[in-house]
C-alpha atoms as a PDB file:
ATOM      1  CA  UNK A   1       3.527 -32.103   2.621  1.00  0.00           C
ATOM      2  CA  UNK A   2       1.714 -29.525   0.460  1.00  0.00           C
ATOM      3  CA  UNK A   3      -1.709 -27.968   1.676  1.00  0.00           C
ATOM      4  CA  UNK A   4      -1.368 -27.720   5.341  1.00  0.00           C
ATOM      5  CA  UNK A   5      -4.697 -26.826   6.737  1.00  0.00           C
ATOM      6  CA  UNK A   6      -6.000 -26.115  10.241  1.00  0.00           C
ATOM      7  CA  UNK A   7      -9.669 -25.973  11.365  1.00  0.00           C
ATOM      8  CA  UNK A   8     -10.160 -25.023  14.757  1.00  0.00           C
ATOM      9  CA  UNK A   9     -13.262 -24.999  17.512  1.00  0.00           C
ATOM     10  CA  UNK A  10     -13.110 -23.298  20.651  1.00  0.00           C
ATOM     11  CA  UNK A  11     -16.004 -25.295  22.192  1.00  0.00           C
ATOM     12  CA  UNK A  12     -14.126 -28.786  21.733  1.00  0.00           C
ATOM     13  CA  UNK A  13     -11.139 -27.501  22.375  1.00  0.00           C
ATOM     14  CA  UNK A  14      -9.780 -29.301  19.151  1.00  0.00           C
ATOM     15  CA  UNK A  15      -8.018 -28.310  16.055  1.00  0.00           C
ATOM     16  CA  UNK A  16      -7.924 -30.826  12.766  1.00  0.00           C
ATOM     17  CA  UNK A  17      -4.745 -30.483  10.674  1.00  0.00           C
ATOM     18  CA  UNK A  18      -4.717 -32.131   7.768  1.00  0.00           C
ATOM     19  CA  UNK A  19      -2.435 -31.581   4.517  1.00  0.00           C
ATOM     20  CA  UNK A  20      -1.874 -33.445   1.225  1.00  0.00           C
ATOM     21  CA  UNK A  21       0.946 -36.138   0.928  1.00  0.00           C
ATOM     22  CA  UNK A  22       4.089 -34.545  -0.996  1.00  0.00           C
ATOM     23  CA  UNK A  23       4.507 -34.860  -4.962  1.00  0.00           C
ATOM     24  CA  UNK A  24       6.471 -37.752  -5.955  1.00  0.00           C
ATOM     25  CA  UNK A  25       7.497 -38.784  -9.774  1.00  0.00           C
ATOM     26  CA  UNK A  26       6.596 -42.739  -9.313  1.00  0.00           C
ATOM     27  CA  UNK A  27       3.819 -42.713  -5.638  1.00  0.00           C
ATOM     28  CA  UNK A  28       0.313 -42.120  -5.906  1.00  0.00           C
ATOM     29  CA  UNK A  29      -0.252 -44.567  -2.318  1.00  0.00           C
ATOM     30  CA  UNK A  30      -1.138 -42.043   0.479  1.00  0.00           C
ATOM     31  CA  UNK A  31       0.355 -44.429   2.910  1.00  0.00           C
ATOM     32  CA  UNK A  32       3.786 -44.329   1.391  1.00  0.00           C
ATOM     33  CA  UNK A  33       4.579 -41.386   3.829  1.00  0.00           C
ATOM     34  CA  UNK A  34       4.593 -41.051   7.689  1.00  0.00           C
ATOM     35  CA  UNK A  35       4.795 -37.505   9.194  1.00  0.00           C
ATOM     36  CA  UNK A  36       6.548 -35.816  11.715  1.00  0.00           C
ATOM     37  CA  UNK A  37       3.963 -32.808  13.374  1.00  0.00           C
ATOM     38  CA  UNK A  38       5.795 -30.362  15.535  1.00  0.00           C
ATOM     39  CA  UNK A  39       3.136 -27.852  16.873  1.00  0.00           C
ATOM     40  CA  UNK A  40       4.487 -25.018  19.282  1.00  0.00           C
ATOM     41  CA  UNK A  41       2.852 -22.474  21.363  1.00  0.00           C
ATOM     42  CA  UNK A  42       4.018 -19.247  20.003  1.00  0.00           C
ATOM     43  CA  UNK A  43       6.285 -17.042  22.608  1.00  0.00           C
ATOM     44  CA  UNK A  44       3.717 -14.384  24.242  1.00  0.00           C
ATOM     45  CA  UNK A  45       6.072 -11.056  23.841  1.00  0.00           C
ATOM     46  CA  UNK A  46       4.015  -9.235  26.705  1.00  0.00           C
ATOM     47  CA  UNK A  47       4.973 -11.738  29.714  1.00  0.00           C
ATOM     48  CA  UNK A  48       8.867 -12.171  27.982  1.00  0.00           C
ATOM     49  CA  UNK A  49       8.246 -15.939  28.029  1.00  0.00           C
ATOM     50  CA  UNK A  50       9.822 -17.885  24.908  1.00  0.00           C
ATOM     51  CA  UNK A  51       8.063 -21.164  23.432  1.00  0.00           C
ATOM     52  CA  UNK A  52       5.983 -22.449  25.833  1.00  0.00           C
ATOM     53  CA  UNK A  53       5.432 -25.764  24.644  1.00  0.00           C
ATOM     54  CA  UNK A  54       6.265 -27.957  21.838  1.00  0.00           C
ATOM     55  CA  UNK A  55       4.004 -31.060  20.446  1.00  0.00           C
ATOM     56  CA  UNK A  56       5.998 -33.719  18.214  1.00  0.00           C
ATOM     57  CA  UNK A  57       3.625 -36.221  16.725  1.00  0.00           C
ATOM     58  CA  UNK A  58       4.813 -39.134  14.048  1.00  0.00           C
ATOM     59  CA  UNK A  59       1.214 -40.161  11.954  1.00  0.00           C
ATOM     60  CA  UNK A  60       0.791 -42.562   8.812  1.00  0.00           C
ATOM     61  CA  UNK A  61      -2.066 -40.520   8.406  1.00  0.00           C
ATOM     62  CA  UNK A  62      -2.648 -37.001   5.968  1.00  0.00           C
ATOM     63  CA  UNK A  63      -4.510 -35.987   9.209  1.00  0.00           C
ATOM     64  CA  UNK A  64      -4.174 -34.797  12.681  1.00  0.00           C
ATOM     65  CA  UNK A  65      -6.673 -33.773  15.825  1.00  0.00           C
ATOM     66  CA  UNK A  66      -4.985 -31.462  18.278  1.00  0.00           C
ATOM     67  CA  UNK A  67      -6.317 -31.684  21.660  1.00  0.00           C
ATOM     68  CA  UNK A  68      -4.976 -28.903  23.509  1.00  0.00           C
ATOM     69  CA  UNK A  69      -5.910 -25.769  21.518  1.00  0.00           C
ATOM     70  CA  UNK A  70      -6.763 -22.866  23.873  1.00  0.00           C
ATOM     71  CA  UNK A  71      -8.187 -19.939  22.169  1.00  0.00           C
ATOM     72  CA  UNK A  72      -6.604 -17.452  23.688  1.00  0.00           C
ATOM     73  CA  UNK A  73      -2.977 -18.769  22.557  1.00  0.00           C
ATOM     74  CA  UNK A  74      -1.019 -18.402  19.460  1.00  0.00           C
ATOM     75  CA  UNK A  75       0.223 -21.633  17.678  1.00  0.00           C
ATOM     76  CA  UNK A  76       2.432 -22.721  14.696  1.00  0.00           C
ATOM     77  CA  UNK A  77       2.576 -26.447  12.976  1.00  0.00           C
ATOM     78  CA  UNK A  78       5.082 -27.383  10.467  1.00  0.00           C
ATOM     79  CA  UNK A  79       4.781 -30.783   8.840  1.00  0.00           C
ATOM     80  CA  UNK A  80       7.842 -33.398   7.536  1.00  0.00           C
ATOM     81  CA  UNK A  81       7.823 -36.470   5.737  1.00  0.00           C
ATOM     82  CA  UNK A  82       9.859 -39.753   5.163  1.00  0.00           C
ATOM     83  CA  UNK A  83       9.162 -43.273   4.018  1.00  0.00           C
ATOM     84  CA  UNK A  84       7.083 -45.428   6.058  1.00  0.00           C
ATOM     85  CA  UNK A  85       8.895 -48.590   4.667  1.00  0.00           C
ATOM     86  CA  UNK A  86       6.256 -49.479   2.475  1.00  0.00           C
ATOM     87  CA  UNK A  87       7.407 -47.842  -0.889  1.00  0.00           C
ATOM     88  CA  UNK A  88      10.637 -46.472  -2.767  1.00  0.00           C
ATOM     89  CA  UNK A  89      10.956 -43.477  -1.119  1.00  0.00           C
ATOM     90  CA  UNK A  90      14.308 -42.143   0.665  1.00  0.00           C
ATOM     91  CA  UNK A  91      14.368 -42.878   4.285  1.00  0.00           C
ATOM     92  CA  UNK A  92      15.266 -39.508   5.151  1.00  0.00           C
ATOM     93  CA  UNK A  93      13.159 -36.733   6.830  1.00  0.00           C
ATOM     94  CA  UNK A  94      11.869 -34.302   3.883  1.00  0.00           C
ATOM     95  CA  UNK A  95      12.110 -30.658   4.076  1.00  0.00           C
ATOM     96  CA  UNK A  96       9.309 -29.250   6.525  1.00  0.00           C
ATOM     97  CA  UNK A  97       5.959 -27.434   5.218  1.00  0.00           C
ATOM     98  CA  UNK A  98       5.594 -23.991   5.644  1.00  0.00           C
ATOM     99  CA  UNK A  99       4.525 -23.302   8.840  1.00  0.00           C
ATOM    100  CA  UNK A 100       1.006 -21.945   9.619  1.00  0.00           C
ATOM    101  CA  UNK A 101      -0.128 -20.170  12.260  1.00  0.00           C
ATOM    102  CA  UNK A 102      -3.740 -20.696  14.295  1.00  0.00           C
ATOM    103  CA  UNK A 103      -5.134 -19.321  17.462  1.00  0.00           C
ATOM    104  CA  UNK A 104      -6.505 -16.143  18.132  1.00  0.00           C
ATOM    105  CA  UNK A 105      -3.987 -13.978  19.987  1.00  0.00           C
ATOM    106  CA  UNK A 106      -2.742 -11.861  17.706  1.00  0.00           C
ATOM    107  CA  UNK A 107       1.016 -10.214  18.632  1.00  0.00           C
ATOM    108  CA  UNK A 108       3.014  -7.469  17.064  1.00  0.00           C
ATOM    109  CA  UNK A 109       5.870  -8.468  14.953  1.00  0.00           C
ATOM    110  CA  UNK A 110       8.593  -7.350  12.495  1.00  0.00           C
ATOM    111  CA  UNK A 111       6.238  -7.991   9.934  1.00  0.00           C
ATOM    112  CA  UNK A 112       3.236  -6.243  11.204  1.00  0.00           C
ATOM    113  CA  UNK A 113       5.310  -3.111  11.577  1.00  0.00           C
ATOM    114  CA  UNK A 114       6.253  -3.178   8.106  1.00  0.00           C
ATOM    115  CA  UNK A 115       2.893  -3.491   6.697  1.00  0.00           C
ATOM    116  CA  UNK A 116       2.228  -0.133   8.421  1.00  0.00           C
ATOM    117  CA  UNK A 117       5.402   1.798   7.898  1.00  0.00           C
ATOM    118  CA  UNK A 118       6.040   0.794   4.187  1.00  0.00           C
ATOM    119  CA  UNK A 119       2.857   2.306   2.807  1.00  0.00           C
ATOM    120  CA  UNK A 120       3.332   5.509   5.174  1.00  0.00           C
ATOM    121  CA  UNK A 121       7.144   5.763   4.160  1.00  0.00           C
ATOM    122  CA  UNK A 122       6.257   6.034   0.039  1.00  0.00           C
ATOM    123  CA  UNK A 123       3.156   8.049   0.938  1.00  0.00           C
ATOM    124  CA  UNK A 124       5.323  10.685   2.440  1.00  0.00           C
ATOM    125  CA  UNK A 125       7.902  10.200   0.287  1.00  0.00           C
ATOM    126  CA  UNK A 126       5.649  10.834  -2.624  1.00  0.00           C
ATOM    127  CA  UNK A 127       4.073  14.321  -0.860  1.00  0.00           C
ATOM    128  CA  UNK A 128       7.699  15.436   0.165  1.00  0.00           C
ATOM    129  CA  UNK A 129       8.536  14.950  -3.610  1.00  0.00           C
ATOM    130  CA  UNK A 130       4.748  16.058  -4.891  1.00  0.00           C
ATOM    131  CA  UNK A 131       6.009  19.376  -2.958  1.00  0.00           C
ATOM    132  CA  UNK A 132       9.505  20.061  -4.028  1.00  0.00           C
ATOM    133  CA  UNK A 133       8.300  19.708  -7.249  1.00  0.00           C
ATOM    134  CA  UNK A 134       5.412  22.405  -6.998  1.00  0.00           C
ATOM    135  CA  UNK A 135       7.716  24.468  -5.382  1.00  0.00           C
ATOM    136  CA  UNK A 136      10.248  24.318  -8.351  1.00  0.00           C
ATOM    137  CA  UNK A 137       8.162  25.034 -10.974  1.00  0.00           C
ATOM    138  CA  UNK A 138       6.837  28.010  -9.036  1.00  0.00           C
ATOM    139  CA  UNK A 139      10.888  29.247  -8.273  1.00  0.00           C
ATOM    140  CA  UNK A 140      10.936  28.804 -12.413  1.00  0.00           C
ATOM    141  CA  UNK A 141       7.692  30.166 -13.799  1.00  0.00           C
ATOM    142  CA  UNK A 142       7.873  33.685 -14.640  1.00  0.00           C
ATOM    143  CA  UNK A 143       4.831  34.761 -13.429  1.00  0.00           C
ATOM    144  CA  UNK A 144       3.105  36.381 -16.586  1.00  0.00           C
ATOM    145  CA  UNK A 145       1.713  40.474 -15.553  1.00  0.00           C
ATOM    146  CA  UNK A 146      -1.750  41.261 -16.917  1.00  0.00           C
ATOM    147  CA  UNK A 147      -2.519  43.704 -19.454  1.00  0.00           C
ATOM    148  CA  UNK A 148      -3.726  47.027 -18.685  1.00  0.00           C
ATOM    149  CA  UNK A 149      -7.372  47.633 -19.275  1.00  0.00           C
ATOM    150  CA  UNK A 150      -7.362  51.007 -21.139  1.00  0.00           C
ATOM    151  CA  UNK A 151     -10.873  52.082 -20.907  1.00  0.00           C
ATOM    152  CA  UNK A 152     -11.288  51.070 -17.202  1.00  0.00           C
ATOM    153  CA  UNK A 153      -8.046  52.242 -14.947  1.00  0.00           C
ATOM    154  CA  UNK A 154      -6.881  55.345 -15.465  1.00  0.00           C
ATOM    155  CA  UNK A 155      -3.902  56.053 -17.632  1.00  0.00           C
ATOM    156  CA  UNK A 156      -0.399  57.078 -15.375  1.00  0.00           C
ATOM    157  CA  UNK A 157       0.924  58.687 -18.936  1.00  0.00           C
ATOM    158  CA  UNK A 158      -1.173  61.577 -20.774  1.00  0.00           C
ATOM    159  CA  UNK A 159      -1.493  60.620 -24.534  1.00  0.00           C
ATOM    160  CA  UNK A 160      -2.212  64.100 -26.123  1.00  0.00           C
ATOM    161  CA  UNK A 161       0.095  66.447 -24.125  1.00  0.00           C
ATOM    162  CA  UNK A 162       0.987  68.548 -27.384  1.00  0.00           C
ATOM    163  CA  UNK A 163      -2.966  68.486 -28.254  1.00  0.00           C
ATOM    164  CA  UNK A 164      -3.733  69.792 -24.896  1.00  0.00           C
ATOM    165  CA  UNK A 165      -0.846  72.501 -24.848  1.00  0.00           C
ATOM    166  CA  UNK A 166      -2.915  73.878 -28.190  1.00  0.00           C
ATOM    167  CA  UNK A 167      -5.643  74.145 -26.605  1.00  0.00           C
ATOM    168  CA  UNK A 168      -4.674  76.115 -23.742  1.00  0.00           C
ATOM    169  CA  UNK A 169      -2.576  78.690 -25.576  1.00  0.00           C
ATOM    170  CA  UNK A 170      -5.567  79.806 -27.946  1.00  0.00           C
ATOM    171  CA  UNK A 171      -7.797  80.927 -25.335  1.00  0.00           C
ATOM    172  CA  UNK A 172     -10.749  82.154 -27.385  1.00  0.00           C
ATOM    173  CA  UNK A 173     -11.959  80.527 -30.465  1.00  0.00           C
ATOM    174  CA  UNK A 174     -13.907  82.247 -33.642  1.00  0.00           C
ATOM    175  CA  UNK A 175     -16.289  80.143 -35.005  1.00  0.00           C
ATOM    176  CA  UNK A 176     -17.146  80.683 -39.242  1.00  0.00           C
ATOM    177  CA  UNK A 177     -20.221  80.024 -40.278  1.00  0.00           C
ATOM    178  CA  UNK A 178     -19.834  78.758 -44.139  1.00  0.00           C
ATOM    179  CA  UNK A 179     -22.773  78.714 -46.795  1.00  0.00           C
ATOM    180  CA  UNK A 180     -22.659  77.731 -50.109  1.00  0.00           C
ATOM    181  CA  UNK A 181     -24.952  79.591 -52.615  1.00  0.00           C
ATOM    182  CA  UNK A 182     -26.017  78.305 -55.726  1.00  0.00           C
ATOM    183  CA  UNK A 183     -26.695  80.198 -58.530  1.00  0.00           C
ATOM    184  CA  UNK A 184     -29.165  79.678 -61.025  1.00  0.00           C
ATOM    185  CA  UNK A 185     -28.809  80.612 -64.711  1.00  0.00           C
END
């Protein structure tokens, strides 16, 4: 069966399954098929019990009411089919539907876990690797010095030594005043 469906009320206490009749080459009758309807009680990990209870149903119908639904329980259906003598189809039991779970309580699984610690896994992964890589390129980038600003630090070398050695050896200085006189003729 393909489609399998459930629709649940907590009031009524009901849940309606219903699916679609499986793909055949030669059918289009829906009542070709009967169905096999196993619907268990999920195991409760918290009191250690295993399946609590198990509902087989056989149904010529693409439907099914479920009277026992308690909201506060887990449940899983899974759905068969064979031939209900009617049509050429193989006698035998089909392969059985995916099964889908209904009810409320929700329980930790395998699968929960994984939804959690796959994503936080590659996210630390990814920051352990964002790091090592930052921390390479540091190890491997000379670190490039800045130039000296000239006109604001003060120089550790003196430029002009010989300039200022002159200076200091002449002690006084004569100063010549020039004028040029012009002649007339």
């Amino acid at each position: 069966p393909l489609n399998v469906t459930v629709n649940c009320t907590e009031a009524s206490r009901r849940c309606s399954i219903w699916w679609q009749p499986p793909r055949t080459s030669h059918m289009e009758n829906k009542s070709c098929f009967k169905y096999e309807i196993v619907i268990e009680n999920k195991a409760d990990a918290e009191k250690n019990t295993k399946t609590a209870s198990k509902t087989t149903e056989i149904t010529e119908k693409d439907s099914y009411l479920y009277e026992s639904f308690s909201s506060e329980k887990r449940y899983s259906v899974k759905i068969r089919a064979t031939d209900a003598g009617l049509c050429r189809v193989s006698s035998n039991w089909g392969e059985w539907s995916t099964p889908v779970e209904f009810g409320t309580q929700q329980f930790t699984s395998t699968s929960s876990y994984m939804l959690f610690l796959i994503p936080s896994l590659a996210a630390g992964l990814t920051f352990l690797l964002c790091m090592t890589v930052r921390a390479y390129f540091k190890k491997t980038s000379a670190t490039v010095p800045q130039p000296r600003d000239p006109f604001r630090e003060p120089s550790p070398m003196d430029f002009q030594p010989e300039y200022m050695d002159v200076l200091k050896k002449q002690g006084t200085e004569e100063i010549t005043n020039i004028e040029e006189v012009m002649e007339c003729k």
